[in-house]
N, C-alpha and C. Protein backbone atom coordinates (compact mmCIF):
# COMPACT_ATOMS: atom_id res chain seq x y z
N UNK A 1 -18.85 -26.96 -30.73
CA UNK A 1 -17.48 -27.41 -30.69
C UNK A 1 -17.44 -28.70 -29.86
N UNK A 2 -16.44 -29.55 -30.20
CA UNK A 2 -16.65 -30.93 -29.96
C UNK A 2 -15.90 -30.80 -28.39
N UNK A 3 -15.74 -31.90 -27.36
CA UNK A 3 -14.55 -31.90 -26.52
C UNK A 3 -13.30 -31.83 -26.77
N UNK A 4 -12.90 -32.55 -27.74
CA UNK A 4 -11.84 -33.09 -28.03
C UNK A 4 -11.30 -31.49 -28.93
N UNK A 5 -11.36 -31.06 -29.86
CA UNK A 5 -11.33 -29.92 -30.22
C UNK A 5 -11.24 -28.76 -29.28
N UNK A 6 -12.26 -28.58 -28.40
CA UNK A 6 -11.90 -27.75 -27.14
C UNK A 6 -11.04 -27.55 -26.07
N UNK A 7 -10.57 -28.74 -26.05
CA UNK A 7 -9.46 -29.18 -25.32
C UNK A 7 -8.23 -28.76 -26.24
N UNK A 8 -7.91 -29.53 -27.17
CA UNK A 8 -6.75 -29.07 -28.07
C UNK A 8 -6.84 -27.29 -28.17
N UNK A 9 -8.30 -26.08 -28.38
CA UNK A 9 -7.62 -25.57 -28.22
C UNK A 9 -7.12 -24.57 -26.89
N UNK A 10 -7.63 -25.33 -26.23
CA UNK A 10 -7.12 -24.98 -24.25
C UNK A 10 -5.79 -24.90 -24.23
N UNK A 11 -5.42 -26.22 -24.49
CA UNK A 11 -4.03 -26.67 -24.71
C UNK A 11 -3.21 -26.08 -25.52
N UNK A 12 -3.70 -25.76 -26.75
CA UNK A 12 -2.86 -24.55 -27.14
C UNK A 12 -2.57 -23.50 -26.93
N UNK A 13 -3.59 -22.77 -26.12
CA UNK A 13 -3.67 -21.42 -25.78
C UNK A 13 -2.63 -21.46 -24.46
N UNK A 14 -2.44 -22.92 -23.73
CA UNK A 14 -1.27 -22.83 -22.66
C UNK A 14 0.14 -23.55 -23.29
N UNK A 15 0.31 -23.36 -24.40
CA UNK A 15 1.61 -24.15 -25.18
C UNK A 15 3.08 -23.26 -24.99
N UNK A 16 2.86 -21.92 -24.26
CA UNK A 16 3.77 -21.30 -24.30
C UNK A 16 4.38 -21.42 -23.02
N UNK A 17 5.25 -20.40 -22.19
CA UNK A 17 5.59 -20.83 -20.82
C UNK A 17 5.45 -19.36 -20.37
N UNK A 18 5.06 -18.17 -21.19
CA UNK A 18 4.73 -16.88 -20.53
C UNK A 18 3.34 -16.77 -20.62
N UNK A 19 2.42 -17.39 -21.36
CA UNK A 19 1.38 -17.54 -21.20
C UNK A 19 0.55 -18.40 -20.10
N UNK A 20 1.24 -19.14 -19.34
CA UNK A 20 1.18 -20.06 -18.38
C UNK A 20 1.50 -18.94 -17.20
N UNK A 21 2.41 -18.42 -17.25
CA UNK A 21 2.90 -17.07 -16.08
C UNK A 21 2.07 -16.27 -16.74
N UNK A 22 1.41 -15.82 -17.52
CA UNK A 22 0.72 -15.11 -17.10
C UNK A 22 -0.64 -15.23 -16.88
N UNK A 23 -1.14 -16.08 -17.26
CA UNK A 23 -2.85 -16.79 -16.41
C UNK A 23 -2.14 -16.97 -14.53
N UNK A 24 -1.30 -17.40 -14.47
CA UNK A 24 -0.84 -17.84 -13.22
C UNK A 24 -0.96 -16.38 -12.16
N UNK A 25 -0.25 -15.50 -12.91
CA UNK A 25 -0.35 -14.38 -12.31
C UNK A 25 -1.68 -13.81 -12.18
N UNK A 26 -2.42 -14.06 -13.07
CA UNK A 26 -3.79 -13.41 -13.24
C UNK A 26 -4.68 -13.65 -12.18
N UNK A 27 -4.30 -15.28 -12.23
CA UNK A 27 -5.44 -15.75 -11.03
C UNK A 27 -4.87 -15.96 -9.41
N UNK A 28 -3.61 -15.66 -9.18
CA UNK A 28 -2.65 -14.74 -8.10
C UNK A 28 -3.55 -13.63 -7.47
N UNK A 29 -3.05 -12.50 -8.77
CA UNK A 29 -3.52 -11.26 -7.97
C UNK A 29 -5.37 -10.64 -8.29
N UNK A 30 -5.69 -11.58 -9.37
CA UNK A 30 -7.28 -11.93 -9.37
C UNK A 30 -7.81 -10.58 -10.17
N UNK A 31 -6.83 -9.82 -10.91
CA UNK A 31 -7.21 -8.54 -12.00
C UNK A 31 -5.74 -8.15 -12.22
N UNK A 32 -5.42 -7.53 -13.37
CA UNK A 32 -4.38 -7.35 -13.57
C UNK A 32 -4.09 -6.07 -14.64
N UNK A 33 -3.37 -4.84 -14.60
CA UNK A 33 -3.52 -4.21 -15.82
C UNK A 33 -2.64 -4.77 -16.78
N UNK A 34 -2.33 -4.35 -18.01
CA UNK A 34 -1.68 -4.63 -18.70
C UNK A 34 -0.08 -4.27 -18.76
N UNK A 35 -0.21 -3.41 -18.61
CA UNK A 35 1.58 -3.08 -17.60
C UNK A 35 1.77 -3.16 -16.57
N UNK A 36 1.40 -3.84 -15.93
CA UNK A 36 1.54 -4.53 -14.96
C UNK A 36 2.10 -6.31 -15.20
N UNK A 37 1.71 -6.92 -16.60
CA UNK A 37 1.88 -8.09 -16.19
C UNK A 37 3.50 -7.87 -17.24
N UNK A 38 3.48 -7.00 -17.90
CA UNK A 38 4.69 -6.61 -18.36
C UNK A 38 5.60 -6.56 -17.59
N UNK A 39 5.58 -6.08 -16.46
CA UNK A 39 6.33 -5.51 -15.52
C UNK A 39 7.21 -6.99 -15.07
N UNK A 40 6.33 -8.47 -14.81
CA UNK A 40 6.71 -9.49 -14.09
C UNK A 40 7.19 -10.82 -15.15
N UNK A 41 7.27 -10.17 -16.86
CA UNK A 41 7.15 -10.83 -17.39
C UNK A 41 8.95 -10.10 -18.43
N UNK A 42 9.75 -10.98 -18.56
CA UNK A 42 11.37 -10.26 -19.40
C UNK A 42 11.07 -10.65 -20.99
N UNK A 43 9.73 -9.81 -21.26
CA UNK A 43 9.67 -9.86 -22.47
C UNK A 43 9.20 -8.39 -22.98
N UNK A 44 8.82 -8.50 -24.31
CA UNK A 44 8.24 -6.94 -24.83
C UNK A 44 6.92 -6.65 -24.88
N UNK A 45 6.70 -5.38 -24.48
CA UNK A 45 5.28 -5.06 -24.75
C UNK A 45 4.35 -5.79 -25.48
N UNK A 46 4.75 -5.59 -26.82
CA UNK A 46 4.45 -6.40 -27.55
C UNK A 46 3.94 -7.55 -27.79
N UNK A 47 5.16 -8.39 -27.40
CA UNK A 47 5.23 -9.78 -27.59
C UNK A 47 4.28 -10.22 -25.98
N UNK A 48 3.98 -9.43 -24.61
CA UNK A 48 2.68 -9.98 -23.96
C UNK A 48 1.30 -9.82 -24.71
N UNK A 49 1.55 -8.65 -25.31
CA UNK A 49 0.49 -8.29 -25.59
C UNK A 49 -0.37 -9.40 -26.91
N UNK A 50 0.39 -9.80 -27.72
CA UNK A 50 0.41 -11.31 -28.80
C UNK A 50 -0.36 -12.65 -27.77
N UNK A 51 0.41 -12.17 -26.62
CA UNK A 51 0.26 -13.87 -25.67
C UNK A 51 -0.80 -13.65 -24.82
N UNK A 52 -1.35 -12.11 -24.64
CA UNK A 52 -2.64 -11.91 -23.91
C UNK A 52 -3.88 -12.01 -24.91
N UNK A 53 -3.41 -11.81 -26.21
CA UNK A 53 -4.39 -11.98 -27.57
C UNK A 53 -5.27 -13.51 -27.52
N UNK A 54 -3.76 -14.12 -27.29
CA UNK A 54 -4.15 -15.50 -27.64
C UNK A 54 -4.82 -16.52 -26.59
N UNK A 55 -4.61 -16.19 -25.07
CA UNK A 55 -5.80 -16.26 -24.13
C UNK A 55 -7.00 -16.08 -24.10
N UNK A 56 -7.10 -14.57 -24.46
CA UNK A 56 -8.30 -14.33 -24.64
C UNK A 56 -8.97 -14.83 -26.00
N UNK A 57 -8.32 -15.62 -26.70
CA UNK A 57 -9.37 -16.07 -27.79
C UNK A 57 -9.92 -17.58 -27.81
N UNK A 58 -8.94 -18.11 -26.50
CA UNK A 58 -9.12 -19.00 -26.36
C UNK A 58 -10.18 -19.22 -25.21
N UNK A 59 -10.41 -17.79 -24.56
CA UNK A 59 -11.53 -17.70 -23.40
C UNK A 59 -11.04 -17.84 -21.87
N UNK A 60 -9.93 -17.93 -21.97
CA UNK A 60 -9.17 -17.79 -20.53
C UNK A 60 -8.89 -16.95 -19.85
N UNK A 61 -8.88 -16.37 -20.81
CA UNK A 61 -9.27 -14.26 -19.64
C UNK A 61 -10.11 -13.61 -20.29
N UNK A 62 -10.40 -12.71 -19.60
CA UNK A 62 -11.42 -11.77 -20.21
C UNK A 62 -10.35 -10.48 -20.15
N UNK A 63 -10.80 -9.37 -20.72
CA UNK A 63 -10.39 -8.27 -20.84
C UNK A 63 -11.34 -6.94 -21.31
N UNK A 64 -11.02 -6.29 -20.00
CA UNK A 64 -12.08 -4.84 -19.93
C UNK A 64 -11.64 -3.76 -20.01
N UNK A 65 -11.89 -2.91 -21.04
CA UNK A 65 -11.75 -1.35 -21.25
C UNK A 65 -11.98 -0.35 -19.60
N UNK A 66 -10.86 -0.36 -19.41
CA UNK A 66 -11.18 0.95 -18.13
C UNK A 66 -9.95 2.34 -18.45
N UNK A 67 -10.79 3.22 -18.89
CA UNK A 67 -9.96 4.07 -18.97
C UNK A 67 -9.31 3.96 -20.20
N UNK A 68 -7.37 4.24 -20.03
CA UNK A 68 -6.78 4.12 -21.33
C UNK A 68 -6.18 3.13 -21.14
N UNK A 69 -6.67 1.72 -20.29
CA UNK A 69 -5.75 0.30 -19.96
C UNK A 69 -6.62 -0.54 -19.86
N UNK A 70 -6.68 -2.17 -20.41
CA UNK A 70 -7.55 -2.82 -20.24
C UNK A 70 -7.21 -3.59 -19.07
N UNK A 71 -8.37 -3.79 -18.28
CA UNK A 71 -7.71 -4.85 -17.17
C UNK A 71 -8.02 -6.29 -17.45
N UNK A 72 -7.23 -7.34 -16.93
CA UNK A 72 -7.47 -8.64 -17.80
C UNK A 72 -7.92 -9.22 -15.92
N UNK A 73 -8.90 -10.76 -16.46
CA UNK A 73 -8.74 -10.96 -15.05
C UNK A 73 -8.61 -12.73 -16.04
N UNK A 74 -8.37 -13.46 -15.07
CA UNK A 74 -8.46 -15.22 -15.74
C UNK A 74 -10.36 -15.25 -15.56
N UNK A 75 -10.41 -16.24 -16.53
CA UNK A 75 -12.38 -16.80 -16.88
C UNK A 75 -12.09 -18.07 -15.97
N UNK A 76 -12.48 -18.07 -14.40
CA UNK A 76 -12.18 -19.01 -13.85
C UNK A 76 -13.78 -20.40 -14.45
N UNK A 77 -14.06 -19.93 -14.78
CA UNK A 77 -15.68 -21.07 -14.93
C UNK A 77 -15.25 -21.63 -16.55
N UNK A 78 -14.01 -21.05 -17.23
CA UNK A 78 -13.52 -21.70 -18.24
C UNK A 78 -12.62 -22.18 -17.83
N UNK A 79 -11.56 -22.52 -17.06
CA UNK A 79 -10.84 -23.08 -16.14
C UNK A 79 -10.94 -24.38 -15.75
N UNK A 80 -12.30 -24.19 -15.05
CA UNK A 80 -12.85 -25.45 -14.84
C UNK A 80 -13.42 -26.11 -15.67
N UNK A 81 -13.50 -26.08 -16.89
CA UNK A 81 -14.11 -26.19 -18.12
C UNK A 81 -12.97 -27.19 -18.43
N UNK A 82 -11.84 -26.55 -18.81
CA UNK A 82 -10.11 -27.25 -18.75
C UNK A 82 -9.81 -28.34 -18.29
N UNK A 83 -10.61 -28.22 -16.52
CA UNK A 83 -9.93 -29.17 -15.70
C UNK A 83 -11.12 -30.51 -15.94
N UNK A 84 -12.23 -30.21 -15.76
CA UNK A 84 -12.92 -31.07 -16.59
C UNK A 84 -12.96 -31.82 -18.00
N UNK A 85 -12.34 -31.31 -18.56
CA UNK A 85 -12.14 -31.85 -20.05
C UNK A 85 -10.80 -32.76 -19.74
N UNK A 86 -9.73 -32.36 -19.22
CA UNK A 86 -8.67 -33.22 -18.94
C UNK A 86 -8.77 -34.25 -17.86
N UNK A 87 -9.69 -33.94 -16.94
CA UNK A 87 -9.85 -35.43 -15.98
C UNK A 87 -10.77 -36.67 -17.01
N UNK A 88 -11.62 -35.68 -17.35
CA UNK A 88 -12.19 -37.03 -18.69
C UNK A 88 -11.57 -37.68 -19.53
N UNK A 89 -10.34 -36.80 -19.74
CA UNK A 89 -9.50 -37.53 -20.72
C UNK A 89 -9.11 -38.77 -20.06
């Protein structure tokens, strides 16, 4: 994957403004369950659960099976991946 491509899709994966709160939160409290970020977020189950999809496909969190809840934490070494690609810009 090229820079320029990787970047666009960084940037997309932060195009929303609950997806932004919720990486924000992630890397806050540094693990997070999934009802939990529900809890800080005035939207639906659901509809985090769409916006935690789309992080993680973009590689900005990870997400781990514990139990019957996944815990999400932010991919801080993709982060910096981000912040590097945009200072080059």
């Amino acid at each position: 994957m090229n820079k320029d491509h990787n970047l666009a899709v960084l940037c997309k994966a932060l195009g929303h403004p609950a997806r932004v709160a919720i990486l924000r939160h992630l890397l806050q409290v540094d693990r997070c369950i999934c009802g939990d970020i529900v809890n800080i977020l005035p939207l639906a189950q659901s509809t985090v659960s769409q916006h935690l999809k789309q992080l993680k496909e973009a590689g900005l969190i990870r997400g781990e099976i514990e139990g019957p809840c996944i815990c999400y934490c932010a991919d801080k070494n993709r982060l910096a991946e981000l912040k590097n690609l945009i200072t080059a810009l």
